[in-house]
C-alpha atoms as a PDB file:
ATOM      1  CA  UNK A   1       0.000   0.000   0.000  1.00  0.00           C
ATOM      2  CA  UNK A   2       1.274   3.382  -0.370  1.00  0.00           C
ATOM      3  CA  UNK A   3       2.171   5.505   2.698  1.00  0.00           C
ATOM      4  CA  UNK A   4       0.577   8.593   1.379  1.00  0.00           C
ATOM      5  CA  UNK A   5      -2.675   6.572   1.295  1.00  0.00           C
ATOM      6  CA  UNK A   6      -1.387   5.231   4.523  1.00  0.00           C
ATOM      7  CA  UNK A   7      -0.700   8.629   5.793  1.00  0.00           C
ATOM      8  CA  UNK A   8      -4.130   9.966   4.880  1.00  0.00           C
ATOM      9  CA  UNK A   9      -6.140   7.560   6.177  1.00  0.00           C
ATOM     10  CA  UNK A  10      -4.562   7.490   9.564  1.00  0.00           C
ATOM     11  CA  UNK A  11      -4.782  11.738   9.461  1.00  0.00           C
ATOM     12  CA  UNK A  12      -8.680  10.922   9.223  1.00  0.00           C
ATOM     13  CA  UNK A  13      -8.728   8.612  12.096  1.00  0.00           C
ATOM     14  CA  UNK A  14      -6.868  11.088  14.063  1.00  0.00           C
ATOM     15  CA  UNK A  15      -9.257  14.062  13.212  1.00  0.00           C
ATOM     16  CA  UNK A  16     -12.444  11.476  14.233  1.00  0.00           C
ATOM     17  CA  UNK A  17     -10.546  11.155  17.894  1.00  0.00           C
ATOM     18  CA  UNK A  18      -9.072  14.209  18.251  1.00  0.00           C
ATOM     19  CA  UNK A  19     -12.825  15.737  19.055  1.00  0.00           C
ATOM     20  CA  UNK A  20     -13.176  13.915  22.061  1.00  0.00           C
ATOM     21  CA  UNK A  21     -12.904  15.678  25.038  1.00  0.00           C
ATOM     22  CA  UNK A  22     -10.408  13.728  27.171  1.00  0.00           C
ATOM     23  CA  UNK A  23      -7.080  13.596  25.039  1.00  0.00           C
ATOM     24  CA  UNK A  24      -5.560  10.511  26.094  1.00  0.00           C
ATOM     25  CA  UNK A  25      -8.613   8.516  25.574  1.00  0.00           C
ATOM     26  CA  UNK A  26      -8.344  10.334  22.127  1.00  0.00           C
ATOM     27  CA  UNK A  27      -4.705   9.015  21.743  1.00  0.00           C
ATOM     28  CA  UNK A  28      -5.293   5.770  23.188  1.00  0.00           C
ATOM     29  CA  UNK A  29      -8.213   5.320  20.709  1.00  0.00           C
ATOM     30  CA  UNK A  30      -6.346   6.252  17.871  1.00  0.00           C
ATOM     31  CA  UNK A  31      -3.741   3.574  18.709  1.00  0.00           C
ATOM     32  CA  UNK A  32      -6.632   1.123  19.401  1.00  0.00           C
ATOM     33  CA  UNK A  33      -8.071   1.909  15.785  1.00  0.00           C
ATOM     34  CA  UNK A  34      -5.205   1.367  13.973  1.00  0.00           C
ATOM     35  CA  UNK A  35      -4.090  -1.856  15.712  1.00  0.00           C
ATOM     36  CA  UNK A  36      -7.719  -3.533  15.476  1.00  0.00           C
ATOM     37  CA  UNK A  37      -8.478  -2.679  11.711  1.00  0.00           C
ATOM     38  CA  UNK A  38      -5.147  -2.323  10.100  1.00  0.00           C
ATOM     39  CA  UNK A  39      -3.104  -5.605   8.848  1.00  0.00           C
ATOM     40  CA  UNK A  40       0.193  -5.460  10.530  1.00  0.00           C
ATOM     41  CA  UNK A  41       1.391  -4.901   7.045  1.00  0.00           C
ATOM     42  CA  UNK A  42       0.390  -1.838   7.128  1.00  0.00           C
ATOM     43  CA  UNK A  43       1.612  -0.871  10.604  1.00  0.00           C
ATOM     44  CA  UNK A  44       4.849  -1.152  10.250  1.00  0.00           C
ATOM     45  CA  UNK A  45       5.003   0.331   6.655  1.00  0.00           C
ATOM     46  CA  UNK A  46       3.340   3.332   8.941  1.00  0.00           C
ATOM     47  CA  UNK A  47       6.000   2.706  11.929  1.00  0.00           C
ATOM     48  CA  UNK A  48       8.870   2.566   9.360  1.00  0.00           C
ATOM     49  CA  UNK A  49       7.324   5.672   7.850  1.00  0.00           C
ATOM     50  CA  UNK A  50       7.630   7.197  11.337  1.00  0.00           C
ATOM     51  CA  UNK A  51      11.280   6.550  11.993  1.00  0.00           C
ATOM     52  CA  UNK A  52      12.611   7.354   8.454  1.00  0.00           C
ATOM     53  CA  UNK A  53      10.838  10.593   7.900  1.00  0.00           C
ATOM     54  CA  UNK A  54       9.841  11.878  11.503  1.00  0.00           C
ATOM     55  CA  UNK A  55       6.132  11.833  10.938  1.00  0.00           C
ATOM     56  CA  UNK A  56       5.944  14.788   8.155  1.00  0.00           C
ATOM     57  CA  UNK A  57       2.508  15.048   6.869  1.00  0.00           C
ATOM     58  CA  UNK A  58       1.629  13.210  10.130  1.00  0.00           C
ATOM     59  CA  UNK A  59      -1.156  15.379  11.710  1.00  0.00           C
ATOM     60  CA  UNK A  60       0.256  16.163  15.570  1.00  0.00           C
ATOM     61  CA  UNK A  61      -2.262  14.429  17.156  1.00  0.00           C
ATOM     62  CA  UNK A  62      -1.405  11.196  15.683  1.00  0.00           C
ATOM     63  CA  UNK A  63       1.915  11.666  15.941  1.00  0.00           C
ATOM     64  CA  UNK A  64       1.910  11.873  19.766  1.00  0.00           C
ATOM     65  CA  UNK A  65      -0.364   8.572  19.300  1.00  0.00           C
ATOM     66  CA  UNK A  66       1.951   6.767  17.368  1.00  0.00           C
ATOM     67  CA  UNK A  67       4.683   7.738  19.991  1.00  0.00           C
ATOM     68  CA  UNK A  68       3.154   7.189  23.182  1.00  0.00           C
ATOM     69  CA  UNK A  69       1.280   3.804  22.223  1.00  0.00           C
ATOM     70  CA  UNK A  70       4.421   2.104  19.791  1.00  0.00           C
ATOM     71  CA  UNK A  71       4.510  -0.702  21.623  1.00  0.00           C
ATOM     72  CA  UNK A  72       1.032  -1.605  20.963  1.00  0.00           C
ATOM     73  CA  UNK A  73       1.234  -1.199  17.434  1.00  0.00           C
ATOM     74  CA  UNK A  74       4.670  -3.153  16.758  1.00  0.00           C
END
């Protein structure tokens, strides 16, 4: 898959959690999201992504997602 598709689709996850009110449930969810519904595939194409590029065209909410729930997602 390509990582801007990646990219995009995980920016629209992020803008669907970022409106709830408590921002670590927002961040946690995010993580959640990606690690029930994407194929670990895709992941760590996202995770490589991530570590080669430093998240540009990341939105900053998923970002400090991605950061703060890696483990989870690995």
């Amino acid at each position: 898959m390509k990582t801007e598709h990646l990219i995009s689709m995980v920016n629209r996850i992020g803008q669907f959690f970022q409106a709830m009110p408590d921002h670590d449930e927002a961040l946690e969810g995010i993580a959640l999201h990606v690690k029930r519904f994407w194929e670990p595939r895709m992941r760590r194409e996202l995770l490589e992504y991530l570590d080669k590029q430093g998240g540009k065209d990341i939105s900053p909410v998923v970002l400090e997602a991605l950061r703060l729930h890696r483990q989870l997602l690995a």
